[in-house]
PDB file of N, CA and C in Angstrom:
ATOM      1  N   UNK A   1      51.816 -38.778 -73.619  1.00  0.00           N
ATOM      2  CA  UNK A   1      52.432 -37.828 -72.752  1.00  0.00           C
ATOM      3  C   UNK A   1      51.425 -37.270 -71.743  1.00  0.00           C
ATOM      4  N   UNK A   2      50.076 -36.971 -72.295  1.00  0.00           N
ATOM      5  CA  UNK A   2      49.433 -36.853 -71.418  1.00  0.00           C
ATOM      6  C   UNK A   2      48.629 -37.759 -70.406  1.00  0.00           C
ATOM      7  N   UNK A   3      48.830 -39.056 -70.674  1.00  0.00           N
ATOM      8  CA  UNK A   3      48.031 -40.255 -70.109  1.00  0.00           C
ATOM      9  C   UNK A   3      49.500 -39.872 -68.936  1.00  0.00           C
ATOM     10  N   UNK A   4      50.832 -39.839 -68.889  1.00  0.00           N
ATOM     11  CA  UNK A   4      52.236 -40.110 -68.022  1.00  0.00           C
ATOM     12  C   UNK A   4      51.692 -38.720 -67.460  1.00  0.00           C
ATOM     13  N   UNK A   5      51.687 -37.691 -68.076  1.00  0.00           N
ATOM     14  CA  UNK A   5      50.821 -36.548 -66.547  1.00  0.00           C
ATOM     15  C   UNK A   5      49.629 -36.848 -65.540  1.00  0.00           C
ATOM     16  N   UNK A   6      49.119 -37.123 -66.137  1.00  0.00           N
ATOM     17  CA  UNK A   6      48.181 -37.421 -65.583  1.00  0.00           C
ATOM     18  C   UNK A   6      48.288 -38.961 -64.266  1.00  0.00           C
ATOM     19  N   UNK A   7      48.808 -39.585 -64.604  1.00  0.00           N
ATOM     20  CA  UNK A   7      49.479 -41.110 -63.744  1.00  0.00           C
ATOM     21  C   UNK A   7      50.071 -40.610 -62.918  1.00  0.00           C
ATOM     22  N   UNK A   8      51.184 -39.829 -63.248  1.00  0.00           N
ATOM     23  CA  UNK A   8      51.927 -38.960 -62.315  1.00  0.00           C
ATOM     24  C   UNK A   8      51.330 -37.902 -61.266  1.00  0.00           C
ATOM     25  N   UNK A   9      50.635 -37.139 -61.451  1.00  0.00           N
ATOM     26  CA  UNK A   9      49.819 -36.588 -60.895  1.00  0.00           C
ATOM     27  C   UNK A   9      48.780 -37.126 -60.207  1.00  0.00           C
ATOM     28  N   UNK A  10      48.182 -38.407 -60.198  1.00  0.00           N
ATOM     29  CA  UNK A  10      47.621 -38.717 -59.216  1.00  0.00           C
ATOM     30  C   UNK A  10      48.023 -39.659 -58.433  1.00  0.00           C
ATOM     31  N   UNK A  11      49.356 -40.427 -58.854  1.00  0.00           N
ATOM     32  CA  UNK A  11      50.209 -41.174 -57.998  1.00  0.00           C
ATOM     33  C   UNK A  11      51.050 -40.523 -56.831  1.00  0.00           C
ATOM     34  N   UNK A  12      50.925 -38.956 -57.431  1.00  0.00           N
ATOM     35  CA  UNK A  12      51.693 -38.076 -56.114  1.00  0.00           C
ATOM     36  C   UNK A  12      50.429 -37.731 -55.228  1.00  0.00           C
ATOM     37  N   UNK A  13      49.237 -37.190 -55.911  1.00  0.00           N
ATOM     38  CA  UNK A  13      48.179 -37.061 -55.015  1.00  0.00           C
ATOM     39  C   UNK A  13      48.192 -38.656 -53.818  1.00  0.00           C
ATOM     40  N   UNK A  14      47.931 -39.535 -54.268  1.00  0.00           N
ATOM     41  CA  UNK A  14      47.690 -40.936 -53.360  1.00  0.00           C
ATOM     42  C   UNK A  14      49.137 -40.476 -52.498  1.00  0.00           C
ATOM     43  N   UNK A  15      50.144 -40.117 -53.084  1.00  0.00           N
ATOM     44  CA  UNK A  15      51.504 -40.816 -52.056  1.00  0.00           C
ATOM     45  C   UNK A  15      51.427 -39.852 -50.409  1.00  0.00           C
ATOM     46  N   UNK A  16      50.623 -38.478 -51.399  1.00  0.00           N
ATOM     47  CA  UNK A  16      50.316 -37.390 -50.060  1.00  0.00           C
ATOM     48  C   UNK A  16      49.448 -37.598 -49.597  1.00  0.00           C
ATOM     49  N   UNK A  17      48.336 -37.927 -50.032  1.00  0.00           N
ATOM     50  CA  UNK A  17      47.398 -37.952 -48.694  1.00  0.00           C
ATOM     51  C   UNK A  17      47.341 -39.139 -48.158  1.00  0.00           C
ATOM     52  N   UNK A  18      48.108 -40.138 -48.484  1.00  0.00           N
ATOM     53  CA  UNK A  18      48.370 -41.650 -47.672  1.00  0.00           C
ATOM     54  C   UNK A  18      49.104 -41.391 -46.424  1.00  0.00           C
ATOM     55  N   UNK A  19      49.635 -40.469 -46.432  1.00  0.00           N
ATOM     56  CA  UNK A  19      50.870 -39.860 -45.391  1.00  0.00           C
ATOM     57  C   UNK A  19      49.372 -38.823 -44.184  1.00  0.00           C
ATOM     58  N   UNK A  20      48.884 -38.180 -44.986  1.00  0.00           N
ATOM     59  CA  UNK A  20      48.213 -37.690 -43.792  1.00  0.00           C
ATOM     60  C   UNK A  20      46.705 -37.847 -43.020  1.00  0.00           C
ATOM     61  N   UNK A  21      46.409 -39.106 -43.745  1.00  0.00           N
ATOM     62  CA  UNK A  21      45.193 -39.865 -43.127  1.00  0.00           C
ATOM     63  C   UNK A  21      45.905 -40.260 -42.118  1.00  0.00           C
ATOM     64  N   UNK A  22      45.507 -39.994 -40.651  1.00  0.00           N
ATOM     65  CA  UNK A  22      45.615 -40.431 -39.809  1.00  0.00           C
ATOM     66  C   UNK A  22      45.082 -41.539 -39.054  1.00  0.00           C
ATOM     67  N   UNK A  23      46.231 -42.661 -37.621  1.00  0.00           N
ATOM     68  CA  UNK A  23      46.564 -43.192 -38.016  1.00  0.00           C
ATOM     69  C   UNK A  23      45.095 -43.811 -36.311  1.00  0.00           C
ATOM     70  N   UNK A  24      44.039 -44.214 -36.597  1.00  0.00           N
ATOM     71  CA  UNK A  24      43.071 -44.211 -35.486  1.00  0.00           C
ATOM     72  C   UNK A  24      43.591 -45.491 -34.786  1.00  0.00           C
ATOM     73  N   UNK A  25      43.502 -45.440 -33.336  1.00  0.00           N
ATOM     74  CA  UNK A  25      44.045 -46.175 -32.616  1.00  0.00           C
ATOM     75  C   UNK A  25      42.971 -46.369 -31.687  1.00  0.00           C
ATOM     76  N   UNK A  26      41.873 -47.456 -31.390  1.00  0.00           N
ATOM     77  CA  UNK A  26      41.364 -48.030 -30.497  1.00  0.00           C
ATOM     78  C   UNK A  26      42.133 -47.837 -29.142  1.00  0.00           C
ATOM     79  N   UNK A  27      41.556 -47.288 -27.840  1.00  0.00           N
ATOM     80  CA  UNK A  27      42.236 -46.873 -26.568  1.00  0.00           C
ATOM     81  C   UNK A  27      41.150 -47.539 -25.828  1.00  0.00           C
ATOM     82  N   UNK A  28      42.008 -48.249 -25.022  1.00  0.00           N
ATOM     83  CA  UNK A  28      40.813 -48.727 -23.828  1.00  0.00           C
ATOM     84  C   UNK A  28      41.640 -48.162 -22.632  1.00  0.00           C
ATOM     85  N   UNK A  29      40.352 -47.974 -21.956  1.00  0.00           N
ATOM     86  CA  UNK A  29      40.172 -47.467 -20.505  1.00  0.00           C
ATOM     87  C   UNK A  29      40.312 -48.574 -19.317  1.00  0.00           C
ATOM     88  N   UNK A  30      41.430 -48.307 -18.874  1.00  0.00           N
ATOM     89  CA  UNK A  30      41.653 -49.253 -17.511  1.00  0.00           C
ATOM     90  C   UNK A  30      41.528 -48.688 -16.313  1.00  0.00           C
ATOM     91  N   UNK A  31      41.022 -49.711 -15.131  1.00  0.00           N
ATOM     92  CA  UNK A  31      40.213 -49.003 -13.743  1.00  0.00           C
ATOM     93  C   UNK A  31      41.570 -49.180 -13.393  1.00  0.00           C
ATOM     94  N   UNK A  32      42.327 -48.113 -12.525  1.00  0.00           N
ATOM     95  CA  UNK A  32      43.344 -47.967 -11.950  1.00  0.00           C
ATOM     96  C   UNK A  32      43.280 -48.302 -10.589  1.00  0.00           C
ATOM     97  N   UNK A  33      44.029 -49.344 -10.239  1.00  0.00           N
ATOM     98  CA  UNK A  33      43.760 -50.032  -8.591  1.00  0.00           C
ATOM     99  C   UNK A  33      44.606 -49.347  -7.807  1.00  0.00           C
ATOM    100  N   UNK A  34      44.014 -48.676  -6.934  1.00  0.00           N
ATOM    101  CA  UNK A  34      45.473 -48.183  -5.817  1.00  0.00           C
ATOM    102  C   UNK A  34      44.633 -48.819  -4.368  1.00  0.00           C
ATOM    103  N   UNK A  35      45.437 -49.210  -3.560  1.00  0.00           N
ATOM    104  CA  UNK A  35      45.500 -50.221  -2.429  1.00  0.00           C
ATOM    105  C   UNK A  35      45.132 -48.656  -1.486  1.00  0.00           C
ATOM    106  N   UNK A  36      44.425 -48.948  -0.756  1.00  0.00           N
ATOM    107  CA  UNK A  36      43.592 -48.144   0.520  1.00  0.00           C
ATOM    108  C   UNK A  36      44.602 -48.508   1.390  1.00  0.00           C
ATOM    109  N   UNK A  37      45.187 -48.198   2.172  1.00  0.00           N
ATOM    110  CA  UNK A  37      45.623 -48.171   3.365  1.00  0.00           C
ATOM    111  C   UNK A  37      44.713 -47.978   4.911  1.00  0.00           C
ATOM    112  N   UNK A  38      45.208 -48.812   5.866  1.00  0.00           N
ATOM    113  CA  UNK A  38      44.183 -49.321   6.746  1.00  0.00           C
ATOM    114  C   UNK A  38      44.561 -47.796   7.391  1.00  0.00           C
ATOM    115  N   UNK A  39      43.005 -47.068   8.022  1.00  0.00           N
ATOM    116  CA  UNK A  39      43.293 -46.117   9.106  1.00  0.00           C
ATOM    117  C   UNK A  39      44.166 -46.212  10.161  1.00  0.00           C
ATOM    118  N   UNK A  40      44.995 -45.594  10.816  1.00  0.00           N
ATOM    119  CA  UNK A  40      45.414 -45.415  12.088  1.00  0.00           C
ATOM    120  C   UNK A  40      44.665 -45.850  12.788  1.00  0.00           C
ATOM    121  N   UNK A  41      45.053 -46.376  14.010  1.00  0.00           N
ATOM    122  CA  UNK A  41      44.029 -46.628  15.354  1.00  0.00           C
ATOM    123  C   UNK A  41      43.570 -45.540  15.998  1.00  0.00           C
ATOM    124  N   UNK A  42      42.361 -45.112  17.024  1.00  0.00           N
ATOM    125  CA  UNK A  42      42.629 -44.221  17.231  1.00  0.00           C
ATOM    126  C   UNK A  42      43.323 -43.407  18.104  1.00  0.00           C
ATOM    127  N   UNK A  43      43.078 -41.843  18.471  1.00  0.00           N
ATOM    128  CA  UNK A  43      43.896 -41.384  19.882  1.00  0.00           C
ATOM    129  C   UNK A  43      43.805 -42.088  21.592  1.00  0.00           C
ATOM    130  N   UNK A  44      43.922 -42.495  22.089  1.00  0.00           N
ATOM    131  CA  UNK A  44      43.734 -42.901  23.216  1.00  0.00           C
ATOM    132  C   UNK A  44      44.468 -41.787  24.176  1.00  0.00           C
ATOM    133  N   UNK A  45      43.759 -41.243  24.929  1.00  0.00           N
ATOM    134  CA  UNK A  45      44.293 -40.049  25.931  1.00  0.00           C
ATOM    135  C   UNK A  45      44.456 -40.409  27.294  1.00  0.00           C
ATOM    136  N   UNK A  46      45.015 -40.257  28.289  1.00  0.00           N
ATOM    137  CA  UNK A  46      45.789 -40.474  29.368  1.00  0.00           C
ATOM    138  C   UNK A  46      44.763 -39.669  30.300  1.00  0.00           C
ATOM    139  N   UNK A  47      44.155 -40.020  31.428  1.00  0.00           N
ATOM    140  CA  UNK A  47      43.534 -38.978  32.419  1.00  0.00           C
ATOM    141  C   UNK A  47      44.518 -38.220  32.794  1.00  0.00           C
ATOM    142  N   UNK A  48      44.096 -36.666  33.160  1.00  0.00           N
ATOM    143  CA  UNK A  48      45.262 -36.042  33.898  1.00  0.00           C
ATOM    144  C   UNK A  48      44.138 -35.007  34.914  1.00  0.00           C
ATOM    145  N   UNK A  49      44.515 -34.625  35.874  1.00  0.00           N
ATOM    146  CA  UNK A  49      43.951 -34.230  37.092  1.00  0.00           C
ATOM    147  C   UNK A  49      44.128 -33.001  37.074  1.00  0.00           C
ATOM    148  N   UNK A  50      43.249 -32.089  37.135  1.00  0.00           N
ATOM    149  CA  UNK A  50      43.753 -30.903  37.378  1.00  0.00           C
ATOM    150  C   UNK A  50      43.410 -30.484  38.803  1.00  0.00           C
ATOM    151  N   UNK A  51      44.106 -29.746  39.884  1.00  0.00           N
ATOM    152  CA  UNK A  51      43.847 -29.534  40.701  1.00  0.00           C
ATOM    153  C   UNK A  51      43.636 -27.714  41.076  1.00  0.00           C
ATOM    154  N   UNK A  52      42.691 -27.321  41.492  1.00  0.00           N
ATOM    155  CA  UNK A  52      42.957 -25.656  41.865  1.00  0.00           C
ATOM    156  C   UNK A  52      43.187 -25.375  42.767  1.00  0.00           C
ATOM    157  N   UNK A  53      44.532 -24.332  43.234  1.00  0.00           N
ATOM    158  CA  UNK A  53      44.771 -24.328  44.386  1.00  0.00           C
ATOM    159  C   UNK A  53      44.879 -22.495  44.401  1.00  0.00           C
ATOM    160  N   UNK A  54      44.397 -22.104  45.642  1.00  0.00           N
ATOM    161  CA  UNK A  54      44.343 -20.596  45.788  1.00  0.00           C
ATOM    162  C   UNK A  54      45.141 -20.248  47.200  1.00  0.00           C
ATOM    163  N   UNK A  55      45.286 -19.481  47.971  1.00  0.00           N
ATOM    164  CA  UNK A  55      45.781 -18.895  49.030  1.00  0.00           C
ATOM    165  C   UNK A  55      45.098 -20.089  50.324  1.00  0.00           C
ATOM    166  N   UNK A  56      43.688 -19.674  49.873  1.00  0.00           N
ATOM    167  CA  UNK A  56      42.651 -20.117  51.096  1.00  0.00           C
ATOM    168  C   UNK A  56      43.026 -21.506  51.539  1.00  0.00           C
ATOM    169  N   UNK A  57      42.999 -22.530  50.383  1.00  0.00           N
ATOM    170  CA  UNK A  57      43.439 -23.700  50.162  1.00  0.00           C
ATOM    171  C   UNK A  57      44.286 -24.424  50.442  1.00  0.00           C
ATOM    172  N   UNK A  58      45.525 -23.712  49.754  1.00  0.00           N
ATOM    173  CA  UNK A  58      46.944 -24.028  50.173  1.00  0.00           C
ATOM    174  C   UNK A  58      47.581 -25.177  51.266  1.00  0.00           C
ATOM    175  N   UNK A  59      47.139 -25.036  52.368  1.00  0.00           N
ATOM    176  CA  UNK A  59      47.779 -25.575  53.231  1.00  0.00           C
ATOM    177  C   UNK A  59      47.196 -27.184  53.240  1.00  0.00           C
ATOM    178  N   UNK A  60      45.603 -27.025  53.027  1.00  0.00           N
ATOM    179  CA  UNK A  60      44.767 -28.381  52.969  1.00  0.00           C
ATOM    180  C   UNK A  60      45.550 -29.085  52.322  1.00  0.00           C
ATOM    181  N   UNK A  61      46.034 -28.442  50.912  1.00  0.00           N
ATOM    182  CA  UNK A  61      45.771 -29.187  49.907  1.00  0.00           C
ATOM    183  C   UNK A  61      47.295 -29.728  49.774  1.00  0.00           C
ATOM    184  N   UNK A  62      48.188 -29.171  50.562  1.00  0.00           N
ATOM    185  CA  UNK A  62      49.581 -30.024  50.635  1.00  0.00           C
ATOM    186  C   UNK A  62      49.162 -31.011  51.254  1.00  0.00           C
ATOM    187  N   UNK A  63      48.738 -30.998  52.159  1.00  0.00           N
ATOM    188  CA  UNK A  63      48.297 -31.798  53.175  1.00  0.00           C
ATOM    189  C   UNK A  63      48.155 -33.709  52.637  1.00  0.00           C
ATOM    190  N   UNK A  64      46.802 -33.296  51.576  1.00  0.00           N
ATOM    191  CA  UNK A  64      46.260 -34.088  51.165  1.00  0.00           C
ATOM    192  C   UNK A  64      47.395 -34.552  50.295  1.00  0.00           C
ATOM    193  N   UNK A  65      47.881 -33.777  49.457  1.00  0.00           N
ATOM    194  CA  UNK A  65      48.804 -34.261  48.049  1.00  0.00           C
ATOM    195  C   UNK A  65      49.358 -35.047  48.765  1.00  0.00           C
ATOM    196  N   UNK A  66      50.487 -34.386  49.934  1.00  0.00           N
ATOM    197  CA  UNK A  66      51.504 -35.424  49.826  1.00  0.00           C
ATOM    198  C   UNK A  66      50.875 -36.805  51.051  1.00  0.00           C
ATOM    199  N   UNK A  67      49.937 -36.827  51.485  1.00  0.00           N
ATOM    200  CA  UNK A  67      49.357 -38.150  51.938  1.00  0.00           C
ATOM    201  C   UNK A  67      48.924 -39.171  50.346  1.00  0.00           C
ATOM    202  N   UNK A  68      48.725 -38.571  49.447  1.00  0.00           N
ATOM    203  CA  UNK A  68      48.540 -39.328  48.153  1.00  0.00           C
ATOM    204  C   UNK A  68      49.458 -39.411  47.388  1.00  0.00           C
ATOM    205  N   UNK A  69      50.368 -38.531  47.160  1.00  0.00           N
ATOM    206  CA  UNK A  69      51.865 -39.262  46.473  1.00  0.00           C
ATOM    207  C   UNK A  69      52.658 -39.080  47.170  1.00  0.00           C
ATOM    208  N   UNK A  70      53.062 -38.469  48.250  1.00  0.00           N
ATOM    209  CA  UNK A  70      54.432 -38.571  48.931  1.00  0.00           C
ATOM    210  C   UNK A  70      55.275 -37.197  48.153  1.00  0.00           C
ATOM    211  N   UNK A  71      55.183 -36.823  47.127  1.00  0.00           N
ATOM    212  CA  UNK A  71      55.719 -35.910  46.590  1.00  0.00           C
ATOM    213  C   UNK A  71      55.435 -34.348  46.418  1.00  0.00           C
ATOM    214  N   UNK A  72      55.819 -33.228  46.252  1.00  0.00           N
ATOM    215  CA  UNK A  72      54.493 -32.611  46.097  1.00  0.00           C
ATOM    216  C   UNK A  72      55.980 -31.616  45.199  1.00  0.00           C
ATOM    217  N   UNK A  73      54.943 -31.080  43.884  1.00  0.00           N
ATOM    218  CA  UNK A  73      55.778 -30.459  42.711  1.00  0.00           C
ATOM    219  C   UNK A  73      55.018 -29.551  42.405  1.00  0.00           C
ATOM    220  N   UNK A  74      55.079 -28.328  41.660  1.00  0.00           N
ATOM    221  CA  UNK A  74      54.325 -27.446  41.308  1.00  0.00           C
ATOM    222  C   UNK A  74      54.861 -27.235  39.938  1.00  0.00           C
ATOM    223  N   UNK A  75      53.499 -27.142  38.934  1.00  0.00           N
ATOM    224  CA  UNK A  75      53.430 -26.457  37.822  1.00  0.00           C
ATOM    225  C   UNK A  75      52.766 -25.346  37.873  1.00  0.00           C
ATOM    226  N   UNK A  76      52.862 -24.722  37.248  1.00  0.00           N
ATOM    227  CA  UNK A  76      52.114 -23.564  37.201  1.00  0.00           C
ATOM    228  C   UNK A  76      52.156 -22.667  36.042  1.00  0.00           C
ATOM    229  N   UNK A  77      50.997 -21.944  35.694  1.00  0.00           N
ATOM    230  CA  UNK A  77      50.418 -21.655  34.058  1.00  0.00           C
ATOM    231  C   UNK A  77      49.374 -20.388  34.968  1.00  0.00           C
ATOM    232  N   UNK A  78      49.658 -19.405  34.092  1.00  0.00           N
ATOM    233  CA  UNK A  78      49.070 -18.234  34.107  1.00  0.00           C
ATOM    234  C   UNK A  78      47.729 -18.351  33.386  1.00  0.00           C
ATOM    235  N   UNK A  79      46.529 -17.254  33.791  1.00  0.00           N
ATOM    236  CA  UNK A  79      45.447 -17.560  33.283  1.00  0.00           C
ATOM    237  C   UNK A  79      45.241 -17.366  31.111  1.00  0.00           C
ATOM    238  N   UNK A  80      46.071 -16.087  31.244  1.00  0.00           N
ATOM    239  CA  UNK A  80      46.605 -15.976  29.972  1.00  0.00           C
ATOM    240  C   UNK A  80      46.790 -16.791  28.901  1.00  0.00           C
ATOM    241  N   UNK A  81      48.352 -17.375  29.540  1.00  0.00           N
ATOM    242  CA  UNK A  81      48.753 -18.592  28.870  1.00  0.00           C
ATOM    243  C   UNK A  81      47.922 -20.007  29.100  1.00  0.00           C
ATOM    244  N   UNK A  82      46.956 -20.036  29.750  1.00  0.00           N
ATOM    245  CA  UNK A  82      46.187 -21.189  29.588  1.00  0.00           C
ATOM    246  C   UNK A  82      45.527 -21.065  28.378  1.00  0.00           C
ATOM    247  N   UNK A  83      44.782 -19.746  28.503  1.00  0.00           N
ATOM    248  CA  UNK A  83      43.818 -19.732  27.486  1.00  0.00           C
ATOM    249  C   UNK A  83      44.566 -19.606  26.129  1.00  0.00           C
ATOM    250  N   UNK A  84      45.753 -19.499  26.039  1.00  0.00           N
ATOM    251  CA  UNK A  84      46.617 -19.247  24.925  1.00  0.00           C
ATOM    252  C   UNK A  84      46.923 -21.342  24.712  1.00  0.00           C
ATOM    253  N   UNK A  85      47.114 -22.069  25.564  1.00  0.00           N
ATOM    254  CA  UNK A  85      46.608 -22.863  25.446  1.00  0.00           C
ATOM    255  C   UNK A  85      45.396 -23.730  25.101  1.00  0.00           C
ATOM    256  N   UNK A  86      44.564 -23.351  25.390  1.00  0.00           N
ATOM    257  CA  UNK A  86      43.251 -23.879  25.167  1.00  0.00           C
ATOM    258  C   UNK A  86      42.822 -23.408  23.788  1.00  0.00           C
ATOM    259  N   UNK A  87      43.479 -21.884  22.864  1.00  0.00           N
ATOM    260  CA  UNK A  87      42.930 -21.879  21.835  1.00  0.00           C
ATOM    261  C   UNK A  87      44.135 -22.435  21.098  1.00  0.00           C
ATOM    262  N   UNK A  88      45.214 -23.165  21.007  1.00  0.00           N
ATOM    263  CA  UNK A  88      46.161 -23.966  20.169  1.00  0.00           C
ATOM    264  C   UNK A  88      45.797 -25.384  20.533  1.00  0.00           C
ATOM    265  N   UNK A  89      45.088 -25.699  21.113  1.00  0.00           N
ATOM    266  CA  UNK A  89      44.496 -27.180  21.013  1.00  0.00           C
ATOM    267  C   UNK A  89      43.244 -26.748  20.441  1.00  0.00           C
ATOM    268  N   UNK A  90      42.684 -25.902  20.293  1.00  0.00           N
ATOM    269  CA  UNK A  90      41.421 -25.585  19.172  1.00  0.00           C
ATOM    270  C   UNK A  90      42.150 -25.635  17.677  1.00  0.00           C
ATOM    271  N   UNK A  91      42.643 -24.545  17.485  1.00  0.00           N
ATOM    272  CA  UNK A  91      43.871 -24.729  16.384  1.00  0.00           C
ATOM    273  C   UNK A  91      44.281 -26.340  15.660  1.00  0.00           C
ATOM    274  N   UNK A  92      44.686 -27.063  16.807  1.00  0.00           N
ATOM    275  CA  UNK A  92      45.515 -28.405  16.019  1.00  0.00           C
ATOM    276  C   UNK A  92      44.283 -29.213  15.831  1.00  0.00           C
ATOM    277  N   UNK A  93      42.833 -29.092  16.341  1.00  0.00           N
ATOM    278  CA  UNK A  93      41.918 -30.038  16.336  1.00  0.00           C
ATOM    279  C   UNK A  93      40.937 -29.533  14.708  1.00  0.00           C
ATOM    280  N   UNK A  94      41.069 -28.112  14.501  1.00  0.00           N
ATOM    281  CA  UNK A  94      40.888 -27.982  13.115  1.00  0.00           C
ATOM    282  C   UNK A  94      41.503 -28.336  12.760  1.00  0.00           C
ATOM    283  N   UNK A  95      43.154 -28.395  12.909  1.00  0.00           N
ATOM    284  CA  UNK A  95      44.200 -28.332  11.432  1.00  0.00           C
ATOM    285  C   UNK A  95      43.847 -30.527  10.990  1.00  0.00           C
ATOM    286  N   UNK A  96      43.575 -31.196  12.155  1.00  0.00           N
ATOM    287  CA  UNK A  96      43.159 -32.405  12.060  1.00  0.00           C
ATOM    288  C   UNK A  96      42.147 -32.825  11.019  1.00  0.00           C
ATOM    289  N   UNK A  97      40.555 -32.160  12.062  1.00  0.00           N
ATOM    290  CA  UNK A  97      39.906 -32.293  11.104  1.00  0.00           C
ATOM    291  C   UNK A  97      40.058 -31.762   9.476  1.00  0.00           C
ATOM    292  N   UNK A  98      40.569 -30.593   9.015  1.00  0.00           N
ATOM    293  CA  UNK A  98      40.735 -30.328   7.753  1.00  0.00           C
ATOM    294  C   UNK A  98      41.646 -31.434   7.267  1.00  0.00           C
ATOM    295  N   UNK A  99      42.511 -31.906   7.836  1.00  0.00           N
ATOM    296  CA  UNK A  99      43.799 -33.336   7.243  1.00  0.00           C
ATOM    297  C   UNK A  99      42.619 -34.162   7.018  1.00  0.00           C
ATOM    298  N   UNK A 100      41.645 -34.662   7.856  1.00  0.00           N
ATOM    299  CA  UNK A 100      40.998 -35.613   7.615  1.00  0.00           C
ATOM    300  C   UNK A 100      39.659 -36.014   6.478  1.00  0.00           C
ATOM    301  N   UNK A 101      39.244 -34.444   6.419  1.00  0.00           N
ATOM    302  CA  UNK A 101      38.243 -33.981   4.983  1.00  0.00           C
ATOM    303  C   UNK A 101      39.184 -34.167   3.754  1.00  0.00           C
ATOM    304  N   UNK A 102      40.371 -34.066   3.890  1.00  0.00           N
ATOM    305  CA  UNK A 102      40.951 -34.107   2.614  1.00  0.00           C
ATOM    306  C   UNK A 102      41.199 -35.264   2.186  1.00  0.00           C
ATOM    307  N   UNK A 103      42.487 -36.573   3.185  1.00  0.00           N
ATOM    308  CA  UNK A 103      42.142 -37.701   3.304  1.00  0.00           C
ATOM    309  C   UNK A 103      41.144 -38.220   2.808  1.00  0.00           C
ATOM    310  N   UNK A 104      39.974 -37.809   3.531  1.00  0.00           N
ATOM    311  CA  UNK A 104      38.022 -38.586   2.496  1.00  0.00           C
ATOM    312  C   UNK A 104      38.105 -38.528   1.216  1.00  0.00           C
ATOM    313  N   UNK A 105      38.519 -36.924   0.730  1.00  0.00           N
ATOM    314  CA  UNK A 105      38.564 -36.765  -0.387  1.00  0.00           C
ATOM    315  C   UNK A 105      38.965 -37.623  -1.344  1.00  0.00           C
ATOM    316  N   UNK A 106      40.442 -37.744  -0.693  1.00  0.00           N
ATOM    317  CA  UNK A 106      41.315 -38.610  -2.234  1.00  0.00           C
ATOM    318  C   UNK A 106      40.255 -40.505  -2.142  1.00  0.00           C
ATOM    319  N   UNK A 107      40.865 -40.416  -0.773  1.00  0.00           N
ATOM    320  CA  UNK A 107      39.548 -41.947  -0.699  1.00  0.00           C
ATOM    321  C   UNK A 107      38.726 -42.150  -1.864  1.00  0.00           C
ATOM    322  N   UNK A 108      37.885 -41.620  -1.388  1.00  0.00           N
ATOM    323  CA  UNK A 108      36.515 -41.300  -1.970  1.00  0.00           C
ATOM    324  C   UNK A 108      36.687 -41.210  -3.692  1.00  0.00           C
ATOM    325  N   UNK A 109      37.563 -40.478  -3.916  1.00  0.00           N
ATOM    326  CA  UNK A 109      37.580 -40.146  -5.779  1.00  0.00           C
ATOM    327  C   UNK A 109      38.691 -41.614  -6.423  1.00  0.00           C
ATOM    328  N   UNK A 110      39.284 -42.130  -5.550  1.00  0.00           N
ATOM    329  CA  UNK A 110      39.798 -43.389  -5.707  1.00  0.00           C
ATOM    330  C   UNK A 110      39.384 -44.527  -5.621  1.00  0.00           C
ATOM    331  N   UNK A 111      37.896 -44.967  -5.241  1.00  0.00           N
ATOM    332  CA  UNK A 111      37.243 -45.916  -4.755  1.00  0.00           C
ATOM    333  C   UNK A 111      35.497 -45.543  -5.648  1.00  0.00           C
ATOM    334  N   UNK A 112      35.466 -46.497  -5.662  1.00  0.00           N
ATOM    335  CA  UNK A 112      33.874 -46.784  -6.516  1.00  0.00           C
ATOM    336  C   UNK A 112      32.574 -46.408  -5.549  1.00  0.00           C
ATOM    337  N   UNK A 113      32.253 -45.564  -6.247  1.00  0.00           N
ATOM    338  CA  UNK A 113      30.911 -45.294  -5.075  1.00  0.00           C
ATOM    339  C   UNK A 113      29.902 -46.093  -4.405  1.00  0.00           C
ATOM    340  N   UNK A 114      30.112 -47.001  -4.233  1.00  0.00           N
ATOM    341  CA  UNK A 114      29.513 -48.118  -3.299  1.00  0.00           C
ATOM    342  C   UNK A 114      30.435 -48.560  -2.626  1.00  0.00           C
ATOM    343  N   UNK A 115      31.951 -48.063  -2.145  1.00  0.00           N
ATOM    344  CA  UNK A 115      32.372 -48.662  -1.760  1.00  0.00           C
ATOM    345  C   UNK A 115      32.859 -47.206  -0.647  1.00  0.00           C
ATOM    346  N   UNK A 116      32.315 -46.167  -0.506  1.00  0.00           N
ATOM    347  CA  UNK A 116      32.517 -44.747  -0.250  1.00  0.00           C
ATOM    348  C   UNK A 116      31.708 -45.017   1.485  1.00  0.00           C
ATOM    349  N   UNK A 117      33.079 -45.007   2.260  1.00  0.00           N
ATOM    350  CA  UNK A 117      32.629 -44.457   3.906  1.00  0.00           C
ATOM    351  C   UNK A 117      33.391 -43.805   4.574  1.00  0.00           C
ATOM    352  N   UNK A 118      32.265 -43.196   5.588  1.00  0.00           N
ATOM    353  CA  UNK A 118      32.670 -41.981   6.051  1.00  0.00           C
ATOM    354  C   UNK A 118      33.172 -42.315   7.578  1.00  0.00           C
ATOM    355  N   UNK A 119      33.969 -41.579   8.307  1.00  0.00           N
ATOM    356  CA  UNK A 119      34.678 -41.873   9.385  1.00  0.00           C
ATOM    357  C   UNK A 119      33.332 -42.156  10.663  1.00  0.00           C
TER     358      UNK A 119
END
């Protein structure tokens, strides 16, 4: 009776801790390929002419225009709003460059360091 306690008792010990030896699993590490995409080409910008025209001027300078296009149109932009211009093309040329530091970024942490270039 006591040899069947004892059998019993350590056949339940084995049945429990067979259950919670855990269960080790060899994991391998795979290099994850993601495809680079080719840069954009770059900006190519258009000449554009600016001309200044004041009171003094004026009359020359029809003169001349329309002997060179035949047309003569007026835009016109306050000194204000220029410069309200000139600092929103400051504006979009950061908001660029910061797009483009970040861009490097992912690059860069996606690609093997010998294979890491800069614009």
């Amino acid at each position: 009776m006591e040899l069947v306690k004892h059998l019993t008792i350590w056949s339940l010990l084995l049945l429990i801790s067979g259950c919670s030896t855990p269960v080790v699993k060899q994991t391998e590490y795979v290099q994850q390929v993601i495809e680079q995409k080719e840069r954009p080409r770059n900006v190519q910008m258009n000449d554009v002419n600016w001309y200044v025209v004041t009171p003094e001027n004026l009359e020359e300078f029809l003169e001349d225009f329309k002997k060179k296009t035949g047309d003569v149109v007026f835009l016109a932009i306050s000194v204000p709003h220029y410069e309200n211009m000139s600092l929103n093309l400051s504006e979009l040329r950061r908001y660029i460059e910061q797009q483009q530091s970040i861009i490097l970024y992912y690059e860069n942490s996606i690609n093997k360091p010998e294979s890491i270039t800069k614009p």
